[in-house]
PDB file of N, CA and C in Angstrom:
ATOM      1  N   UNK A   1     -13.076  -3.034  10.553  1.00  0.00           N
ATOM      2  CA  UNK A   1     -11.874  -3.469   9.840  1.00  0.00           C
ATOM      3  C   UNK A   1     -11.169  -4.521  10.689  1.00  0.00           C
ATOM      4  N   UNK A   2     -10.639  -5.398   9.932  1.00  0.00           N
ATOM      5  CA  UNK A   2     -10.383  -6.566  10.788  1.00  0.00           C
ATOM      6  C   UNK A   2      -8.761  -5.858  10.648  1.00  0.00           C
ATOM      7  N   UNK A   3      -8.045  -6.816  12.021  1.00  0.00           N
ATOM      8  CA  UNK A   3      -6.627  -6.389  12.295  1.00  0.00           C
ATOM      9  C   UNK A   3      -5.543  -6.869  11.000  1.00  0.00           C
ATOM     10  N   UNK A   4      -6.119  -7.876  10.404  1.00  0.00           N
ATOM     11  CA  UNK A   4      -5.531  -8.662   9.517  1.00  0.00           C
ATOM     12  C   UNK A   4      -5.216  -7.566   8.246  1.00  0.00           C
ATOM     13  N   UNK A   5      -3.978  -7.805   7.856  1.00  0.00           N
ATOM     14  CA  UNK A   5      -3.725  -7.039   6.461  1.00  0.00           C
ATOM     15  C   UNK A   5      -3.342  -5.533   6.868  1.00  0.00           C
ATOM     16  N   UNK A   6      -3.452  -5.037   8.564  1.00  0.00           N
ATOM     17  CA  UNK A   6      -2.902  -3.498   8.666  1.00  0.00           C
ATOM     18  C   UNK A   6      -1.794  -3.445   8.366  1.00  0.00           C
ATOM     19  N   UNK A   7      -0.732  -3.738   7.915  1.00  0.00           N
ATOM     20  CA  UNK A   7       0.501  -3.473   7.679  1.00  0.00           C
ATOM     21  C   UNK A   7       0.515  -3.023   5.744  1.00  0.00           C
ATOM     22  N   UNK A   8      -0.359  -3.988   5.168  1.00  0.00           N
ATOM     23  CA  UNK A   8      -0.616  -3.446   4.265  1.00  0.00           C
ATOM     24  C   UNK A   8      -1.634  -2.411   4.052  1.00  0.00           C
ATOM     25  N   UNK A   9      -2.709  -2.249   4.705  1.00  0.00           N
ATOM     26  CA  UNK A   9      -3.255  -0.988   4.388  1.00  0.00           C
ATOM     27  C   UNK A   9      -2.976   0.243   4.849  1.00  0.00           C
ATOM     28  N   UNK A  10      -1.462   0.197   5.710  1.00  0.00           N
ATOM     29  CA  UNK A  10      -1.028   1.544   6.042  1.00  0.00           C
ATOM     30  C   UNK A  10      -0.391   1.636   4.823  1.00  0.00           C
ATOM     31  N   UNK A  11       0.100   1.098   4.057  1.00  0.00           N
ATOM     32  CA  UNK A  11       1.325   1.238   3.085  1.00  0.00           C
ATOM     33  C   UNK A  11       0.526   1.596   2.296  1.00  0.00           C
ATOM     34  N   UNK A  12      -1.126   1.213   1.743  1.00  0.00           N
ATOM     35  CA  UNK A  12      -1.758   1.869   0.501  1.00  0.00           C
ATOM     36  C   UNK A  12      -1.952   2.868   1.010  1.00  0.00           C
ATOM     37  N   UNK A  13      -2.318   3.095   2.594  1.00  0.00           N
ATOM     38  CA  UNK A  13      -2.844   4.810   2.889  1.00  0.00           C
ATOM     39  C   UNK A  13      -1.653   6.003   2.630  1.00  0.00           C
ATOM     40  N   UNK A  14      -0.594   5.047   2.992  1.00  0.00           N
ATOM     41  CA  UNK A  14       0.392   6.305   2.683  1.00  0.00           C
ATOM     42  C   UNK A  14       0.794   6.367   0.850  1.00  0.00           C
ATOM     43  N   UNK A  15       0.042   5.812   0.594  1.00  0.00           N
ATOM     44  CA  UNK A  15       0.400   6.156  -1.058  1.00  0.00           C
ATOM     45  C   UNK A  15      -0.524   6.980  -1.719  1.00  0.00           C
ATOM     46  N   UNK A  16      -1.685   7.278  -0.654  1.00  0.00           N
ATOM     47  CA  UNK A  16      -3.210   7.708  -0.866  1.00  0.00           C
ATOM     48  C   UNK A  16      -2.970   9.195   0.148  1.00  0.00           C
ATOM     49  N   UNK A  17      -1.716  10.174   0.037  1.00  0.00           N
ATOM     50  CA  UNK A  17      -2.196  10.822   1.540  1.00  0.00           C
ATOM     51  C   UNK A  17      -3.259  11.601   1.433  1.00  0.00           C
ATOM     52  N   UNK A  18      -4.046  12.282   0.025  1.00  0.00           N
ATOM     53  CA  UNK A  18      -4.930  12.204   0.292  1.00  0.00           C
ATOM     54  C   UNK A  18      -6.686  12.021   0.384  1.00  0.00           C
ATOM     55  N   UNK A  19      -6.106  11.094   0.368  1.00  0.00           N
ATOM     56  CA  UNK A  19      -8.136   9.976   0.301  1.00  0.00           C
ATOM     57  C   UNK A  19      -7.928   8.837   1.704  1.00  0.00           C
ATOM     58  N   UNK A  20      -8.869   9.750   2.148  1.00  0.00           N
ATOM     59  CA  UNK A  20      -8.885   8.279   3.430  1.00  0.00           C
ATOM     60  C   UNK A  20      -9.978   7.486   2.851  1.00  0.00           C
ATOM     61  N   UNK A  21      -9.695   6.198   2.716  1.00  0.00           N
ATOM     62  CA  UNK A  21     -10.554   5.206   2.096  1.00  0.00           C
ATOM     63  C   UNK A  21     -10.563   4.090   3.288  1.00  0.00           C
ATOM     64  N   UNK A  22     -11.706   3.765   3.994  1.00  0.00           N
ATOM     65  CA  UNK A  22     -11.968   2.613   5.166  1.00  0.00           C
ATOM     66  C   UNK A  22     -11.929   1.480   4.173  1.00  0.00           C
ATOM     67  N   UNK A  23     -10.129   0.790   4.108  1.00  0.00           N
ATOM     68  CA  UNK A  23     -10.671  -0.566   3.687  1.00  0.00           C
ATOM     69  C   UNK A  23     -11.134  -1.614   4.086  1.00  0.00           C
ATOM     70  N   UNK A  24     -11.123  -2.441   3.366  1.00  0.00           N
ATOM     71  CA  UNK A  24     -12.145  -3.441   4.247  1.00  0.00           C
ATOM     72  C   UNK A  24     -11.487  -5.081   3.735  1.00  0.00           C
ATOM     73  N   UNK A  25     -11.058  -5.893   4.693  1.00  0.00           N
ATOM     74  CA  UNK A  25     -10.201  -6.964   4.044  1.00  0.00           C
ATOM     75  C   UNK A  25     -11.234  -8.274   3.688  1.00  0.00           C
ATOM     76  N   UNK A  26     -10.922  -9.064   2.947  1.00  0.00           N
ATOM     77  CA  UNK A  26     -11.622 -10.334   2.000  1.00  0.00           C
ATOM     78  C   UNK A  26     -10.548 -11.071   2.575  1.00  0.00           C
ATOM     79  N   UNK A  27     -10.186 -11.519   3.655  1.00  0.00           N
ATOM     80  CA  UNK A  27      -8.985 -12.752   4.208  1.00  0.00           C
ATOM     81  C   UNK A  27      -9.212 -14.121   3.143  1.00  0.00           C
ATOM     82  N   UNK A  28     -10.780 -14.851   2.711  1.00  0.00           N
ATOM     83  CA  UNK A  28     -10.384 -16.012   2.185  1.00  0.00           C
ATOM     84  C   UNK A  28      -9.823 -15.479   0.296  1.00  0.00           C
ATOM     85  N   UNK A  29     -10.066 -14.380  -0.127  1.00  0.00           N
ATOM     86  CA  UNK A  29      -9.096 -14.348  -1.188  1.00  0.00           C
ATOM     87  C   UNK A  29      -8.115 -13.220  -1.303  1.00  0.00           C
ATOM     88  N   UNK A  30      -7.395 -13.352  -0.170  1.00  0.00           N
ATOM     89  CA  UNK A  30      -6.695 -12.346   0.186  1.00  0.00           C
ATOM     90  C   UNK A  30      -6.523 -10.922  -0.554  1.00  0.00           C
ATOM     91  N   UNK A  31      -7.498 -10.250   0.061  1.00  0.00           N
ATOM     92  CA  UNK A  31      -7.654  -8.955  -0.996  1.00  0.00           C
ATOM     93  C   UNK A  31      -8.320  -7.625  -0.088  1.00  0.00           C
ATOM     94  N   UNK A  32      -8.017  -6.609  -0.303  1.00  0.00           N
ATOM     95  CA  UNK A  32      -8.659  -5.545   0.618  1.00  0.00           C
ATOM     96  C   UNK A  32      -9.086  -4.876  -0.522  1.00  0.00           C
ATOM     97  N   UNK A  33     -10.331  -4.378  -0.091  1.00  0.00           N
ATOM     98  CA  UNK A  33     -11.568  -3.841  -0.935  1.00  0.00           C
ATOM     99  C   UNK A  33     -12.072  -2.392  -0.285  1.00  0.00           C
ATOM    100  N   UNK A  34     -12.118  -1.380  -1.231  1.00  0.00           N
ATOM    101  CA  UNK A  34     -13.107   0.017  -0.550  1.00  0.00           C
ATOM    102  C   UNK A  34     -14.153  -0.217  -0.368  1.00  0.00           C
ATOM    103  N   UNK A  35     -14.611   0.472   0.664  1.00  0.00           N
ATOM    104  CA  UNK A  35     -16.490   0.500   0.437  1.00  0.00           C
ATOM    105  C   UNK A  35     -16.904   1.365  -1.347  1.00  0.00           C
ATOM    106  N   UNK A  36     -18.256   0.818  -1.506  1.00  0.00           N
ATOM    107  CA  UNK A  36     -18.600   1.396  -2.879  1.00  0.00           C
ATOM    108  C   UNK A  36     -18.236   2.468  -2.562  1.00  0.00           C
ATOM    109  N   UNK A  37     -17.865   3.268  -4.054  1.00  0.00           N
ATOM    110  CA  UNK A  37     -17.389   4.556  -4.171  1.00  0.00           C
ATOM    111  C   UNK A  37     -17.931   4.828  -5.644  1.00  0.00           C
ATOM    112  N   UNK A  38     -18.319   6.006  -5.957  1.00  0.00           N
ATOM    113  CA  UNK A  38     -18.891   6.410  -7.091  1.00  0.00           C
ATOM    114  C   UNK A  38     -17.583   6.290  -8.157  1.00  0.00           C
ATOM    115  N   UNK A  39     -18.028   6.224  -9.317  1.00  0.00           N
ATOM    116  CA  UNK A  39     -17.221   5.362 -10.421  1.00  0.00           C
ATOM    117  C   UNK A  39     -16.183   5.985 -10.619  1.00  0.00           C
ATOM    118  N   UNK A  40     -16.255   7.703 -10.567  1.00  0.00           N
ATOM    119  CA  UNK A  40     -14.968   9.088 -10.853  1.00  0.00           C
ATOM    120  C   UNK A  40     -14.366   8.498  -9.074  1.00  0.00           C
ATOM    121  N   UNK A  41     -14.689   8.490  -8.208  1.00  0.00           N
ATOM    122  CA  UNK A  41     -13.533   8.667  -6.974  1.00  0.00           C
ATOM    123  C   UNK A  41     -13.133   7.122  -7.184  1.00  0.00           C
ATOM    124  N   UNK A  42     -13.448   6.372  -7.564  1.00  0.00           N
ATOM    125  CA  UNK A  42     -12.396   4.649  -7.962  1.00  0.00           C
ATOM    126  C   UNK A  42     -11.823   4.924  -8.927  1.00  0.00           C
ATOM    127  N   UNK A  43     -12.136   5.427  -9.834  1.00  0.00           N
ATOM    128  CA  UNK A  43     -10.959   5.776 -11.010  1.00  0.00           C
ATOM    129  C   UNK A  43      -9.943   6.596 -10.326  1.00  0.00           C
ATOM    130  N   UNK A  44     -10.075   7.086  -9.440  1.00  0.00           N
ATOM    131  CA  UNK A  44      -9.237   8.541  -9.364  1.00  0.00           C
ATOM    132  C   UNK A  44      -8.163   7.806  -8.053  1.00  0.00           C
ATOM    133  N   UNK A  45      -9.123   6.993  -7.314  1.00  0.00           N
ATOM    134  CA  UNK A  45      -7.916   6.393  -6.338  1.00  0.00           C
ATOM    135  C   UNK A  45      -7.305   5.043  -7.373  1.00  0.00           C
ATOM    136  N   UNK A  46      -7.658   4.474  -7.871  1.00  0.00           N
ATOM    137  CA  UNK A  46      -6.703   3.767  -9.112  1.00  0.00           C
ATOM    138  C   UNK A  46      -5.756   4.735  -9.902  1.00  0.00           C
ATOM    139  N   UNK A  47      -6.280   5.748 -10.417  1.00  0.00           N
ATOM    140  CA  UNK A  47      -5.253   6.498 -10.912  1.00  0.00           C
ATOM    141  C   UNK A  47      -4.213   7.218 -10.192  1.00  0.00           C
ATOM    142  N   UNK A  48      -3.978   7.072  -8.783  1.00  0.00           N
ATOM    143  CA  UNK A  48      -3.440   8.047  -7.403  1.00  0.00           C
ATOM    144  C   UNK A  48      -2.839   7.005  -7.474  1.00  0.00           C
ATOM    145  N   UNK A  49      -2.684   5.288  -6.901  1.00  0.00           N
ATOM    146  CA  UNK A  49      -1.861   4.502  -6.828  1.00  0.00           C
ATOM    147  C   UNK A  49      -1.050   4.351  -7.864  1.00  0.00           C
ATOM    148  N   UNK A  50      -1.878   4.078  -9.155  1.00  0.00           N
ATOM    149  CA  UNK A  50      -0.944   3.862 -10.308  1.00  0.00           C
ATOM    150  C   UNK A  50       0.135   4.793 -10.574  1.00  0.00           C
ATOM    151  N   UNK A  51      -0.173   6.040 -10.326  1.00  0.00           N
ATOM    152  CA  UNK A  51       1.439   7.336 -10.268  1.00  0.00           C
ATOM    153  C   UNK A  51       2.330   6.866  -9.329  1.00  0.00           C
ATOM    154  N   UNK A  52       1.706   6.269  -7.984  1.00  0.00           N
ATOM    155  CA  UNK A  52       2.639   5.926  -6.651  1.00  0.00           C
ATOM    156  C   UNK A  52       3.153   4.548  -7.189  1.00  0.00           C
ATOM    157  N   UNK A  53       2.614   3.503  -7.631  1.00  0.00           N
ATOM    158  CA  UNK A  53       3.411   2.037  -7.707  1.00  0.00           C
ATOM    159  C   UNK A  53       3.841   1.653  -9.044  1.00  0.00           C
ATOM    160  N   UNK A  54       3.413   2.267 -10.302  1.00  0.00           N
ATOM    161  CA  UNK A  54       3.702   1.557 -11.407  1.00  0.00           C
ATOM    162  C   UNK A  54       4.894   1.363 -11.626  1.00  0.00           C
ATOM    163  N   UNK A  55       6.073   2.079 -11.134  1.00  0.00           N
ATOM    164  CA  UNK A  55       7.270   1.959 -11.644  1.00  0.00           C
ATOM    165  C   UNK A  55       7.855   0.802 -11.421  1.00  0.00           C
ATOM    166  N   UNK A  56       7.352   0.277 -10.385  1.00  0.00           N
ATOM    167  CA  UNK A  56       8.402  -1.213  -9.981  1.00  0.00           C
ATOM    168  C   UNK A  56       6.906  -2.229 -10.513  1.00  0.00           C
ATOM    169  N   UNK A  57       5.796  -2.202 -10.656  1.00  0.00           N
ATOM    170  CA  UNK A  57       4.984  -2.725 -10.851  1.00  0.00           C
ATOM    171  C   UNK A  57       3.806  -3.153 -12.340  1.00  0.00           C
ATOM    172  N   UNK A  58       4.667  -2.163 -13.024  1.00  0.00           N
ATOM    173  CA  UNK A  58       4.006  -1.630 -14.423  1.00  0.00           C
ATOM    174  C   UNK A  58       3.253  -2.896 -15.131  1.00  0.00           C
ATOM    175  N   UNK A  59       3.779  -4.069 -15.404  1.00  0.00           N
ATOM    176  CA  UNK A  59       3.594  -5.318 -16.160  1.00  0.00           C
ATOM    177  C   UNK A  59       2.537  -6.256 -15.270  1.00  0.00           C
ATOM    178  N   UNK A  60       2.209  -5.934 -14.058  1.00  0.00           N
ATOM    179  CA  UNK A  60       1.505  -6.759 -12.827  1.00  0.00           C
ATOM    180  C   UNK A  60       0.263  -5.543 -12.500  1.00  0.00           C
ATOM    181  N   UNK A  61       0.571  -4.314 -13.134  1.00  0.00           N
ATOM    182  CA  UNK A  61      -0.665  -3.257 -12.026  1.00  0.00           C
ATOM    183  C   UNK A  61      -2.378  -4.023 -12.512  1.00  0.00           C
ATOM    184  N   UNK A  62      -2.637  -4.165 -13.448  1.00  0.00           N
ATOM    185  CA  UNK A  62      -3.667  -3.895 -13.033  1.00  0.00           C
ATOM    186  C   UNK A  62      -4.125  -5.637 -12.420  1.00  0.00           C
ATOM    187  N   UNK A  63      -3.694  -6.844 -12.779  1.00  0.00           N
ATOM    188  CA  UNK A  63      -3.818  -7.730 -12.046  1.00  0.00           C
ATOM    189  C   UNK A  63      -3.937  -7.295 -10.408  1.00  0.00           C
ATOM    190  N   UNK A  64      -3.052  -6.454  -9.743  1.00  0.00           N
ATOM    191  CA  UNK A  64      -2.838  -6.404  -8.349  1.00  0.00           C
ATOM    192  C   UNK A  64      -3.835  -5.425  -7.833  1.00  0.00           C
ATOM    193  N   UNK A  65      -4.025  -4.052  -8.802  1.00  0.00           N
ATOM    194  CA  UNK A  65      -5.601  -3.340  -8.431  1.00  0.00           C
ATOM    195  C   UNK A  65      -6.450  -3.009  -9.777  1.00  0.00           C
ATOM    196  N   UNK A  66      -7.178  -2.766  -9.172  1.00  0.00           N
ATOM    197  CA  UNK A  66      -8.635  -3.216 -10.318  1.00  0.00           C
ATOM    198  C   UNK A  66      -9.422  -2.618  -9.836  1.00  0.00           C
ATOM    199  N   UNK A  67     -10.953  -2.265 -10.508  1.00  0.00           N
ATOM    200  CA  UNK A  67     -12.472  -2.324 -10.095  1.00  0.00           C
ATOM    201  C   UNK A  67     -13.513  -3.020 -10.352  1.00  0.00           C
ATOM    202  N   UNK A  68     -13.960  -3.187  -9.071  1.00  0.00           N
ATOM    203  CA  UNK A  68     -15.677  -3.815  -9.571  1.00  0.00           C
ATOM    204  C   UNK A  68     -16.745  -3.668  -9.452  1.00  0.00           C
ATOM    205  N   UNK A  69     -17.897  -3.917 -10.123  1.00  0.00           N
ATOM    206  CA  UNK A  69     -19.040  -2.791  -9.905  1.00  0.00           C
ATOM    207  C   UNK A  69     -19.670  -4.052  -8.293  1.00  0.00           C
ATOM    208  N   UNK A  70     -20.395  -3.393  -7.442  1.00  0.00           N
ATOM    209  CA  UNK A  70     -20.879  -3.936  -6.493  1.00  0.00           C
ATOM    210  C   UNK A  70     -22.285  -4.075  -6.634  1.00  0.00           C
ATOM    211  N   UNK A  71     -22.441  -5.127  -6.785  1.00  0.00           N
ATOM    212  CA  UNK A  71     -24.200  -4.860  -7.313  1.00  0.00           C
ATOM    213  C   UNK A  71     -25.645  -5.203  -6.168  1.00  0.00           C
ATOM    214  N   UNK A  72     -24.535  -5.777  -4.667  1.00  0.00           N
ATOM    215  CA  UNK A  72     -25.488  -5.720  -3.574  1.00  0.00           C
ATOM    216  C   UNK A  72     -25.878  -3.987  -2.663  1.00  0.00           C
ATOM    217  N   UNK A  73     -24.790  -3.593  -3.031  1.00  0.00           N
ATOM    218  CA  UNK A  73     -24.843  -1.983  -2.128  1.00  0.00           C
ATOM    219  C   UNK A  73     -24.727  -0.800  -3.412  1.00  0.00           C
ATOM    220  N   UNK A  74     -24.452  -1.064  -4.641  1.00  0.00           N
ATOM    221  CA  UNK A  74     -24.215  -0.356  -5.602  1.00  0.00           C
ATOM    222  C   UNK A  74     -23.260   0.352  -5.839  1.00  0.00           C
ATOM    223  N   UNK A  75     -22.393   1.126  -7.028  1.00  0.00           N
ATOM    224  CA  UNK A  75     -21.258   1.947  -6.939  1.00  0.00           C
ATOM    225  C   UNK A  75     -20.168   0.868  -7.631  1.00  0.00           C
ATOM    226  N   UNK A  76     -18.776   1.385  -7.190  1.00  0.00           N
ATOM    227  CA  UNK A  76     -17.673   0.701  -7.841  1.00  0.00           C
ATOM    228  C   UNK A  76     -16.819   0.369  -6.722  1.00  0.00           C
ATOM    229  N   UNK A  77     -16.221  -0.249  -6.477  1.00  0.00           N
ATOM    230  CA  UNK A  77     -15.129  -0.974  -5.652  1.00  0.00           C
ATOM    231  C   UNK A  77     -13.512  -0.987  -6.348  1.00  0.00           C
ATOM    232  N   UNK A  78     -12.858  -0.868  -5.603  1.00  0.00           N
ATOM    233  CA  UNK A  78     -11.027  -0.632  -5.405  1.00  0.00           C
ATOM    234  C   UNK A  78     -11.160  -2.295  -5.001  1.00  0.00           C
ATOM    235  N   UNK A  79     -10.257  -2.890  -5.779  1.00  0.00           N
ATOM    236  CA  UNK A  79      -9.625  -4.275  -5.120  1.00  0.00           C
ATOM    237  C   UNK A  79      -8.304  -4.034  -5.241  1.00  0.00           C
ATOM    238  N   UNK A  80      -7.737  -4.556  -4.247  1.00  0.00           N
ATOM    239  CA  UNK A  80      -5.771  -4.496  -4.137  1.00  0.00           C
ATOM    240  C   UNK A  80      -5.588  -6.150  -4.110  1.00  0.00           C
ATOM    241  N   UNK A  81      -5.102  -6.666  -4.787  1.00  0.00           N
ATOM    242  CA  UNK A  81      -4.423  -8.255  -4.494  1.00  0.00           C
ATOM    243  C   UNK A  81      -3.125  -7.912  -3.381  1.00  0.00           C
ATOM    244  N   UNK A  82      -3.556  -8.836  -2.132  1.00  0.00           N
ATOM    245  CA  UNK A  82      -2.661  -8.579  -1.390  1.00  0.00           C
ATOM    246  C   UNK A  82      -1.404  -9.399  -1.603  1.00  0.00           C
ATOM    247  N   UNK A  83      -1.223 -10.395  -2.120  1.00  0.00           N
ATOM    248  CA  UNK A  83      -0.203 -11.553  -2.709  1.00  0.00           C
ATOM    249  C   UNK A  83       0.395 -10.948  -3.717  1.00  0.00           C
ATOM    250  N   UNK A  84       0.154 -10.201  -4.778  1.00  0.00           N
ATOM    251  CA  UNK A  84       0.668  -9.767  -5.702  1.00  0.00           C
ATOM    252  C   UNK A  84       1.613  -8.335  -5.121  1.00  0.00           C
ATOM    253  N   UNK A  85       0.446  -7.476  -4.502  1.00  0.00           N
ATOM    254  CA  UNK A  85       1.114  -6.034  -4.003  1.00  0.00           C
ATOM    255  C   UNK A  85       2.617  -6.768  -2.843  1.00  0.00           C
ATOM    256  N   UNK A  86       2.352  -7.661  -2.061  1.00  0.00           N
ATOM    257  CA  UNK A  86       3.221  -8.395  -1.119  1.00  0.00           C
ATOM    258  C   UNK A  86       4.760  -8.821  -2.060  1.00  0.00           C
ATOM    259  N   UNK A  87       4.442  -9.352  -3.115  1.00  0.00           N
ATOM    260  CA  UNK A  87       5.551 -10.087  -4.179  1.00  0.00           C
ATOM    261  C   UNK A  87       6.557  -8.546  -4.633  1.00  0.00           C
ATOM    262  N   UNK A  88       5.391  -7.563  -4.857  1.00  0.00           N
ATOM    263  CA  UNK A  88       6.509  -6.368  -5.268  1.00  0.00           C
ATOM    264  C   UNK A  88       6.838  -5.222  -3.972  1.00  0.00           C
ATOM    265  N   UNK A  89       5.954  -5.162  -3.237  1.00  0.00           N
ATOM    266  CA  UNK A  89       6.588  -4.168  -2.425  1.00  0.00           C
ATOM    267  C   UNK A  89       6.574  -4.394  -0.974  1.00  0.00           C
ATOM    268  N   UNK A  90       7.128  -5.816  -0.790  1.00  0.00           N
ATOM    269  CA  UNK A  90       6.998  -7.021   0.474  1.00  0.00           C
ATOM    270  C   UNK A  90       7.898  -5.737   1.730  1.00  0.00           C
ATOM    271  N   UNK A  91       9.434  -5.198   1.171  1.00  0.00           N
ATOM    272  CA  UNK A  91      10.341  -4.583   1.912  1.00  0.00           C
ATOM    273  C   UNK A  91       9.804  -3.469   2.632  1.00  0.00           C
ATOM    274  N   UNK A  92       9.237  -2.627   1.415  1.00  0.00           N
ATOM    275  CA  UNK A  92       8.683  -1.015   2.024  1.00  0.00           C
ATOM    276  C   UNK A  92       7.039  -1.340   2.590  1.00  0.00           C
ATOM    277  N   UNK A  93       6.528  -2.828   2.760  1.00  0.00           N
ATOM    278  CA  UNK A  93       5.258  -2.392   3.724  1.00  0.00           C
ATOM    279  C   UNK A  93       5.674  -3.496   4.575  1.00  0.00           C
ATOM    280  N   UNK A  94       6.986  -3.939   5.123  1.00  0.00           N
ATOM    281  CA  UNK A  94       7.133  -4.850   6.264  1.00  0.00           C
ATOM    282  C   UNK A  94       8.615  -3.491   6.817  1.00  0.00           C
ATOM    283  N   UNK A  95       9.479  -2.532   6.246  1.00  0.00           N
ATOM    284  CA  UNK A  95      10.111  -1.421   6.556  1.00  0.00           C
ATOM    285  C   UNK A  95       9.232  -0.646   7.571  1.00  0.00           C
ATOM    286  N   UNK A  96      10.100   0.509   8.295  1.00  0.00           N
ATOM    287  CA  UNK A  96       9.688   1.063   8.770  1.00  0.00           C
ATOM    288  C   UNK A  96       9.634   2.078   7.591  1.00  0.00           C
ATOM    289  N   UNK A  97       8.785   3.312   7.701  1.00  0.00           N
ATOM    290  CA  UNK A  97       8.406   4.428   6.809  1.00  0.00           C
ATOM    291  C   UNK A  97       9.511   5.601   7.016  1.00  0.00           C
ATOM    292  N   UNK A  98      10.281   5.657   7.940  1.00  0.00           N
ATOM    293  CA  UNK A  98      11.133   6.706   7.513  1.00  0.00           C
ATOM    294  C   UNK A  98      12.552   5.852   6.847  1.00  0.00           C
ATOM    295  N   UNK A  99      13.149   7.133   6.757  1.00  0.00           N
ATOM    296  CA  UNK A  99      14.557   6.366   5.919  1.00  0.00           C
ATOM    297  C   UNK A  99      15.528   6.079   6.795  1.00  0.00           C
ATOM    298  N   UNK A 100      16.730   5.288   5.949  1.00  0.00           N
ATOM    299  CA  UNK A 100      17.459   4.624   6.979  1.00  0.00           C
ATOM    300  C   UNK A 100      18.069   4.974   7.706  1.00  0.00           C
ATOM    301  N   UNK A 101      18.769   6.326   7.460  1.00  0.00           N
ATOM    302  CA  UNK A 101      19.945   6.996   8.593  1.00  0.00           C
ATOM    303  C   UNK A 101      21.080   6.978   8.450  1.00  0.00           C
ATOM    304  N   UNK A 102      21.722   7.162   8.633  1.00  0.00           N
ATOM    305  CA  UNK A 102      23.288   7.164   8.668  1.00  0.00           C
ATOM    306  C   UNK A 102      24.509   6.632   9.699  1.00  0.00           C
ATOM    307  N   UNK A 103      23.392   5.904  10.630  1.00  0.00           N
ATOM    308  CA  UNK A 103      24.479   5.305  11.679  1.00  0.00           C
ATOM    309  C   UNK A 103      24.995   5.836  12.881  1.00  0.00           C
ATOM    310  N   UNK A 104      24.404   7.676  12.878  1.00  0.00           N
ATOM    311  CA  UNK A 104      25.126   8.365  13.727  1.00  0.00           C
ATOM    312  C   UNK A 104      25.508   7.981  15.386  1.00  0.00           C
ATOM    313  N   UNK A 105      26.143   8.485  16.202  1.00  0.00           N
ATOM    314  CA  UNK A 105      26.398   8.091  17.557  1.00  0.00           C
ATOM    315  C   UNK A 105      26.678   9.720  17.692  1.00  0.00           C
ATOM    316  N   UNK A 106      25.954   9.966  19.043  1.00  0.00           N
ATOM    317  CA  UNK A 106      25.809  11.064  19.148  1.00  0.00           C
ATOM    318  C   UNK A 106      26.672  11.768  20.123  1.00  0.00           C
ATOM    319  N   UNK A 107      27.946  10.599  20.528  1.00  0.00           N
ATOM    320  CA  UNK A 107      29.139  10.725  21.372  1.00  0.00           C
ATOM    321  C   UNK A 107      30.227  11.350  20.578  1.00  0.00           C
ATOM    322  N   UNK A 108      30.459  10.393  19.052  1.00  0.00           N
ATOM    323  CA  UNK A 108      31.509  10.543  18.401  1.00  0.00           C
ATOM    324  C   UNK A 108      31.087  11.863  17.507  1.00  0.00           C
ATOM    325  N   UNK A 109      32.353  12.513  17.017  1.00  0.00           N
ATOM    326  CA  UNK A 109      32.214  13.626  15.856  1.00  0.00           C
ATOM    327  C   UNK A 109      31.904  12.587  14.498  1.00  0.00           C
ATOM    328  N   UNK A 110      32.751  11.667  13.843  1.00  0.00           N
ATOM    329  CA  UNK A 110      32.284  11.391  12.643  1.00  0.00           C
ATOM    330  C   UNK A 110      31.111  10.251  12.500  1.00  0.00           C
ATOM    331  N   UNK A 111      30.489  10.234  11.428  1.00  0.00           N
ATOM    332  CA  UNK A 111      29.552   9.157  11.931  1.00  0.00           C
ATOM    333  C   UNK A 111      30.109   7.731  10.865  1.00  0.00           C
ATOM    334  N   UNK A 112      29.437   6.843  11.345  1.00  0.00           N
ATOM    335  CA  UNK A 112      29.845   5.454  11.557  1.00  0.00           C
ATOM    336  C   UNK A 112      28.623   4.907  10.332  1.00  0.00           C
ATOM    337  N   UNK A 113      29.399   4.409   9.758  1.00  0.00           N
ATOM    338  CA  UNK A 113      28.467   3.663   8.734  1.00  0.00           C
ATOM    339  C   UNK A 113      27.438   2.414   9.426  1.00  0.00           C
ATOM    340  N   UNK A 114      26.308   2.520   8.539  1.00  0.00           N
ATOM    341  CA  UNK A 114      25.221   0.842   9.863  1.00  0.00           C
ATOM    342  C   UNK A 114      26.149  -0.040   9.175  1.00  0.00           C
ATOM    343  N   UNK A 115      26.284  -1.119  10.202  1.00  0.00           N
ATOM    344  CA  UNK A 115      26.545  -2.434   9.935  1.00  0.00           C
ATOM    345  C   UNK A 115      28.103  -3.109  10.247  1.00  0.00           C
ATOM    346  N   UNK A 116      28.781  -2.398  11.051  1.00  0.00           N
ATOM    347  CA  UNK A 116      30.409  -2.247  11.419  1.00  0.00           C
ATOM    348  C   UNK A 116      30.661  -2.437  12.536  1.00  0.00           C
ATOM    349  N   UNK A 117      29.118  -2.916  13.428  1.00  0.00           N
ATOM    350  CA  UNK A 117      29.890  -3.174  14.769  1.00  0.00           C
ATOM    351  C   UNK A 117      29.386  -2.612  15.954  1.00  0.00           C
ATOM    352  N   UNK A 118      29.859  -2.325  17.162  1.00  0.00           N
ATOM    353  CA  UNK A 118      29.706  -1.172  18.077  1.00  0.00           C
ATOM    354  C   UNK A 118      31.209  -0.366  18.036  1.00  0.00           C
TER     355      UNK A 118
END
């Protein structure tokens, strides 16, 4: 796996917690691809994302993932458009994965809203 595109394939793994799928990135058409997978486990990780992303993505899903049959190694293939998945969920796979917090200081009793200062 090339280093290129890990920021996005942690963000599909955590939408996948559980199918570990070794993706595999296509840099000249920017796209990360599964190894073949029999036709029920690509449907089933298409159907696992589509519960996790359609809501902000519904009108763009299947442009952004898809399948294709592989006809040098055989089986079916997962494609993710990385430009498209990037356009809708650019924040939560360049974010860190936990949530934001509340600002606390662990001196004071009340806590302090982010963004007010020291």
């Amino acid at each position: 796996m090339s280093i290129n595109y890990a920021s996005e394939i942690a963000f599909i793994n955590r939408k996948l917690p559980n199918n570990k799928v070794k993706w595999e990135t296509l840099i000249a058409k920017s796209e990360i691809i599964s190894p073949p997978l029999s036709e029920v486990e690509a449907k089933t990780i298409v159907s696992a994302l589509k519960d996790a992303l359609s809501k902000k993505s519904l009108v763009v899903f299947h442009k952004m993932i898809f399948t294709v049959s592989s006809k040098l190694r055989g089986g079916t293939r997962v494609v993710i458009s990385i430009s498209i998945l990037r356009d809708i969920f650019a924040s939560e796979i360049d974010g860190d994965a936990g949530g934001g917090g509340k600002g606390y200081n662990p001196r004071t009793n009340q806590p302090k809203p982010p963004g007010r200062g020291v």
